[in-house]
Protein backbone atom coordinates (compact mmCIF):
# COMPACT_ATOMS: atom_id res chain seq x y z
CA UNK A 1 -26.75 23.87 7.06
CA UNK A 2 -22.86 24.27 6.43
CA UNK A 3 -20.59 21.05 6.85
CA UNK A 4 -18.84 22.65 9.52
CA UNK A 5 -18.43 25.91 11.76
CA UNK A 6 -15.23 26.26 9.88
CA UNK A 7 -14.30 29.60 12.29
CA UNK A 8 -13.57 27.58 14.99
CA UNK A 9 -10.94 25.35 13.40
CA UNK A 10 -9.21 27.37 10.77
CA UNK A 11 -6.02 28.55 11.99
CA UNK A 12 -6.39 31.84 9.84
CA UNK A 13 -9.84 32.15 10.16
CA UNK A 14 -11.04 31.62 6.98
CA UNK A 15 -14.58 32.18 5.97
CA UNK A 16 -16.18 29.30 4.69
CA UNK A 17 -16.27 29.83 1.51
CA UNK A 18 -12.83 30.43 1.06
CA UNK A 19 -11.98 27.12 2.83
CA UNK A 20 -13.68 25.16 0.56
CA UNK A 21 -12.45 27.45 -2.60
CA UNK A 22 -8.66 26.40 -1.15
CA UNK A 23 -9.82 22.94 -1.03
CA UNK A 24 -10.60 23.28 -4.61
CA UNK A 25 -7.83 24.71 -5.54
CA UNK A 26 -5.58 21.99 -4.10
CA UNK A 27 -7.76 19.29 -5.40
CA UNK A 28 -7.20 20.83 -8.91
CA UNK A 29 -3.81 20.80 -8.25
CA UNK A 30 -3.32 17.45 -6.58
CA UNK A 31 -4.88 15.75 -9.73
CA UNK A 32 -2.90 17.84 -12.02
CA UNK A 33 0.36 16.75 -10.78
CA UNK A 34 -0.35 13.45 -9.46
CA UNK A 35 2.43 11.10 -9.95
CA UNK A 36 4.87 14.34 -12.30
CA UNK A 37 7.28 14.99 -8.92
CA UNK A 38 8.99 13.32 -5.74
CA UNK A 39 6.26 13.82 -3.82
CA UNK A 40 3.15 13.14 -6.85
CA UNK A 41 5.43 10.26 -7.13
CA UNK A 42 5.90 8.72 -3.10
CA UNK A 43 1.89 9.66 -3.06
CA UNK A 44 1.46 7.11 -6.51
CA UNK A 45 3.82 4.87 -4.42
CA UNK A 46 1.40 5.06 -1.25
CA UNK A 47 -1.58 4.49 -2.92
CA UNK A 48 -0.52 1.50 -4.70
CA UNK A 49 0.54 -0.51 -2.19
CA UNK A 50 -3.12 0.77 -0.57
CA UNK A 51 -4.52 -0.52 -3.83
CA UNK A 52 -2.73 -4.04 -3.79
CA UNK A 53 -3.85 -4.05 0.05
CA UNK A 54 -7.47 -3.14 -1.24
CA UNK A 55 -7.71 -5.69 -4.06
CA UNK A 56 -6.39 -8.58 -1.66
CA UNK A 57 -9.37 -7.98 0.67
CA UNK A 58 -12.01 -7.16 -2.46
CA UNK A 59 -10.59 -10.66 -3.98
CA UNK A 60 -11.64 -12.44 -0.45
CA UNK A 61 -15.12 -11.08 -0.32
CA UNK A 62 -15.21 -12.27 -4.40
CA UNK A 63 -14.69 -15.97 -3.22
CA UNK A 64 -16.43 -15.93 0.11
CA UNK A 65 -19.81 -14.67 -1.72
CA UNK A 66 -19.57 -16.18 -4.73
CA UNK A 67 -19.31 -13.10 -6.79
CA UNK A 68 -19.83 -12.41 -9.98
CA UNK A 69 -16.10 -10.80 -10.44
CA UNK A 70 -15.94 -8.66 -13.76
CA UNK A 71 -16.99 -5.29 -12.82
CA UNK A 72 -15.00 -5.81 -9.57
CA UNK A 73 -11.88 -6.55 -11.05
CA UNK A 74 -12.04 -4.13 -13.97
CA UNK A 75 -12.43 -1.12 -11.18
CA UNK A 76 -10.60 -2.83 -8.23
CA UNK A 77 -8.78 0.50 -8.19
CA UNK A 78 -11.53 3.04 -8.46
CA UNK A 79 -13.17 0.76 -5.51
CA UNK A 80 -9.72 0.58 -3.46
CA UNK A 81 -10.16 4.74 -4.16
CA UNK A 82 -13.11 5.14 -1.65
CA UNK A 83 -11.70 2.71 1.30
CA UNK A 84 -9.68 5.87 2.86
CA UNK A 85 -12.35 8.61 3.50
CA UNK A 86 -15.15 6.35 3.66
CA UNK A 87 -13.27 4.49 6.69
CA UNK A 88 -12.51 7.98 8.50
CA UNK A 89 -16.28 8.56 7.93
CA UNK A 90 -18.05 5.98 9.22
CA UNK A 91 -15.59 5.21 11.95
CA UNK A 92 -14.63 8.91 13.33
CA UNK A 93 -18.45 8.48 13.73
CA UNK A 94 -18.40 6.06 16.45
CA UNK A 95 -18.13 2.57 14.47
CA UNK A 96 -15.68 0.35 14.18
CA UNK A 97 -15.52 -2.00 11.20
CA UNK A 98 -12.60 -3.41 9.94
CA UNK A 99 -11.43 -3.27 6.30
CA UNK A 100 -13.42 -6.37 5.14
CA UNK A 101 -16.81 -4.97 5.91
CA UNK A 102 -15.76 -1.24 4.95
CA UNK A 103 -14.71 -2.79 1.51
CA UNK A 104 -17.84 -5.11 1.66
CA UNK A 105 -20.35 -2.11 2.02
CA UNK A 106 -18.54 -0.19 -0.81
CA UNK A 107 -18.49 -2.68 -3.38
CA UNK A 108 -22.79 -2.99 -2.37
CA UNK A 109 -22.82 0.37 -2.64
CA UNK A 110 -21.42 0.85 -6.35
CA UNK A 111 -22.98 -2.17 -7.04
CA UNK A 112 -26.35 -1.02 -6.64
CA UNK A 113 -26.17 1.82 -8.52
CA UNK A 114 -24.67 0.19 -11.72
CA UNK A 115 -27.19 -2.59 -11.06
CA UNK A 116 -25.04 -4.97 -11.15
CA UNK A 117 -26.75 -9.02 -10.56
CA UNK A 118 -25.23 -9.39 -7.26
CA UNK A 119 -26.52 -6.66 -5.48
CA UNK A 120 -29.61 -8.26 -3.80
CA UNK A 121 -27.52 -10.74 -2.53
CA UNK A 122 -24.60 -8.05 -1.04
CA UNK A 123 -27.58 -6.35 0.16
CA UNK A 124 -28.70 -9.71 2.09
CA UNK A 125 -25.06 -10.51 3.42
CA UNK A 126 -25.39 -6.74 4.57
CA UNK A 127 -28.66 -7.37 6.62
CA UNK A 128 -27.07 -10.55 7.94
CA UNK A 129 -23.97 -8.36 9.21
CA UNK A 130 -26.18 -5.68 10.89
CA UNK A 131 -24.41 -3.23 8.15
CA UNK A 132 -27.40 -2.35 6.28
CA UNK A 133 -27.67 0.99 7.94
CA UNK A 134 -24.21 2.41 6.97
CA UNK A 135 -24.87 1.43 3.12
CA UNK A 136 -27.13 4.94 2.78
CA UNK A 137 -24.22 6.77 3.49
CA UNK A 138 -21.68 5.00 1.20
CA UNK A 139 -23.89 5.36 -1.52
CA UNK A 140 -24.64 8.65 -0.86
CA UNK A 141 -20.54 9.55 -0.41
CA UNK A 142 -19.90 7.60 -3.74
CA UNK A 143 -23.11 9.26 -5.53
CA UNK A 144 -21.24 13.05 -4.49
CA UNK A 145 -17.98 11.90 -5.45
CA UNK A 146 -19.51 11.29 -9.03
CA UNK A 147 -21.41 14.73 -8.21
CA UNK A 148 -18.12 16.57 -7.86
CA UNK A 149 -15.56 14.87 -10.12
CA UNK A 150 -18.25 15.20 -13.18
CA UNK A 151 -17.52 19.19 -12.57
CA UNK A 152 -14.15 18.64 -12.36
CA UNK A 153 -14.41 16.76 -15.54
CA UNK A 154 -16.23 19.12 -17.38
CA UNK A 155 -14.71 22.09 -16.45
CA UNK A 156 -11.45 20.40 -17.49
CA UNK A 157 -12.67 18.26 -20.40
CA UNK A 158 -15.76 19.91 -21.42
CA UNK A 159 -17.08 16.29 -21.47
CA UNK A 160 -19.75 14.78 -19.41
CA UNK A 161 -18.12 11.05 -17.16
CA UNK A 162 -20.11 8.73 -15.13
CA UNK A 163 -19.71 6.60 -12.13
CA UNK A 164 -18.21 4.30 -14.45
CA UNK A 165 -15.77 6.54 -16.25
CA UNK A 166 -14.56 7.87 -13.11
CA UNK A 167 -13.83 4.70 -11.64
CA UNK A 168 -11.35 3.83 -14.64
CA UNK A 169 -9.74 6.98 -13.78
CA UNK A 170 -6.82 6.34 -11.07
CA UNK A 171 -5.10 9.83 -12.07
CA UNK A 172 -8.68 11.15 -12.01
CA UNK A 173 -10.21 9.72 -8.61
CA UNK A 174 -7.27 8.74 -6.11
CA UNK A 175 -5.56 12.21 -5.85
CA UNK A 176 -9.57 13.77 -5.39
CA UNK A 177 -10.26 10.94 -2.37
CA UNK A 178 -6.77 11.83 -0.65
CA UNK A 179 -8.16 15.67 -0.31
CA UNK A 180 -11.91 14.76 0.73
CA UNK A 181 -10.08 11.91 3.00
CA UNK A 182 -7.91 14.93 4.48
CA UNK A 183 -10.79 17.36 5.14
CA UNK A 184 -12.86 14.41 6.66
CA UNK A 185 -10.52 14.07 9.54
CA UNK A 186 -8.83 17.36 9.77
CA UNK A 187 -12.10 19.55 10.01
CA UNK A 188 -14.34 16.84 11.69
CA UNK A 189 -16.65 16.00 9.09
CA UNK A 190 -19.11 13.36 9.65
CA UNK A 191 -22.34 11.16 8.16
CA UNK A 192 -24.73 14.07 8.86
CA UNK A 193 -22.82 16.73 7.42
CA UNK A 194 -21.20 15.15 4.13
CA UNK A 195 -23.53 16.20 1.91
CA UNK A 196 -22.82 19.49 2.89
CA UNK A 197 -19.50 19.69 2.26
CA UNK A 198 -19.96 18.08 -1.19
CA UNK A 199 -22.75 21.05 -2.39
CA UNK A 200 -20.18 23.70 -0.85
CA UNK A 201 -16.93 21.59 -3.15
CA UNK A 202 -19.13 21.60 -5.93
CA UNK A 203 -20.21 25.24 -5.97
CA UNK A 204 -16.70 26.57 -5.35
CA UNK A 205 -15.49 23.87 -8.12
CA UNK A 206 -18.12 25.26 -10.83
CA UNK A 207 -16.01 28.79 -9.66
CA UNK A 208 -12.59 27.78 -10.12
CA UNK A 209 -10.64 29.34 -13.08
CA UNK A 210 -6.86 29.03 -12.56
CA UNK A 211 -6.56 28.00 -16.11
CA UNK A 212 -2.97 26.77 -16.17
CA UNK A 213 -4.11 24.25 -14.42
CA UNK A 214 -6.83 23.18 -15.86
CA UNK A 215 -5.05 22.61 -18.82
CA UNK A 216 -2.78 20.75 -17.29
CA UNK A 217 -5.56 18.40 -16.11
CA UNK A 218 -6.77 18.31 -19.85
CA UNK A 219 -3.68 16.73 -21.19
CA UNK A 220 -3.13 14.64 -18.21
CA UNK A 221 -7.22 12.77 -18.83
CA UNK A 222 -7.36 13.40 -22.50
């Protein structure tokens, strides 16, 4: 099942497929010039005050819990990254948590799958919070995200990057969330039809060939 009956919201009627291969095509483009120009550089303005926001509220949940704080410091930004679209997702769908949680179920999420020590306990302060529920779908967003950027990677790199890699990646991963952010609340996406619109990205990613830019994105990660 398709992400979205994208005929009824398109303003130029776009087939599917072509929505998503426009998507791609300005997610290419987006990474490839983020930060270069006025407007790359008011977006790199934007995100880092997002990201100082982000780290503030990642640094609280680090002393209320008792946190082991490496791997959350040395990807505070990759982390700060996935507050934006995961907070249109799970609250266009009808919740409302604030920042702290939102951040709280993210840094569970990546936690558990780089196995990281603290992630039983997360999972318990989770269960405690009646969150447990949402964390599925945050890991499942992030676990895409790695889905789709390790295309975009290798397409551009020829190289193979992990959860990990792309998290070190600002240049990489910020520009890529502000597009899937977009699409989330422009085109109604929600928990039950994410997955979805990741397999369609992906598929119309593994097709893209505008090779300027891909080169561009080469020297820009390399």
């Amino acid at each position: 099942m398709y992400f979205i009956n994208i005929y009824y919201y398109m303003k130029n009627l776009l087939t599917e497929k072509q929505y998503l291969e426009l998507t791609i095509s300005e997610l290419y483009n987006e990474i490839a010039s983020y930060g270069d120009n006025e407007i790359g550089a008011k977006t790199l303005m934007e995100s880092i005050l997002k990201e100082e926001k982000g780290k503030s509220i990642i640094e609280d949940i680090v002393e209320d819990l008792k946190l082991a704080p490496k791997f959350i410091f040395t990807f505070g930004t990759g982390i700060t990254a996935f507050y934006e679209p995961l907070e249109k997702l799970l609250n266009g769908g009808g919740l409302q948590l604030d920042d702290y949680n939102i951040y709280l179920l993210i840094i569970t999420a990546i936690a558990g799958i780089l196995n990281e020590t603290d992630y039983s306990k997360l999972v318990e302060v989770l269960r405690e919070k009646g969150l447990l529920p949402m964390l599925g779908t945050v890991k499942e967003f992030i676990l895409n995200t790695e889905k789709l950027l390790k295309e975009v990677v290798k397409k551009s790199l020829g190289a193979t990057y992990g959860l990990l890699d792309i998290l070190g990646f600002t240049s990489l991963l910020v520009p890529s969330m502000t597009i899937i952010s977009n699409v989330i609340l422009d085109y109604g996406v929600t928990m039950s039809s994410m997955t979805s619109l990741f397999n369609g990205l992906i598929l119309a990613t593994i097709s893209y060939g505008a090779k300027s830019v891909i080169k561009k994105i080469k020297n820009k990660l390399s």
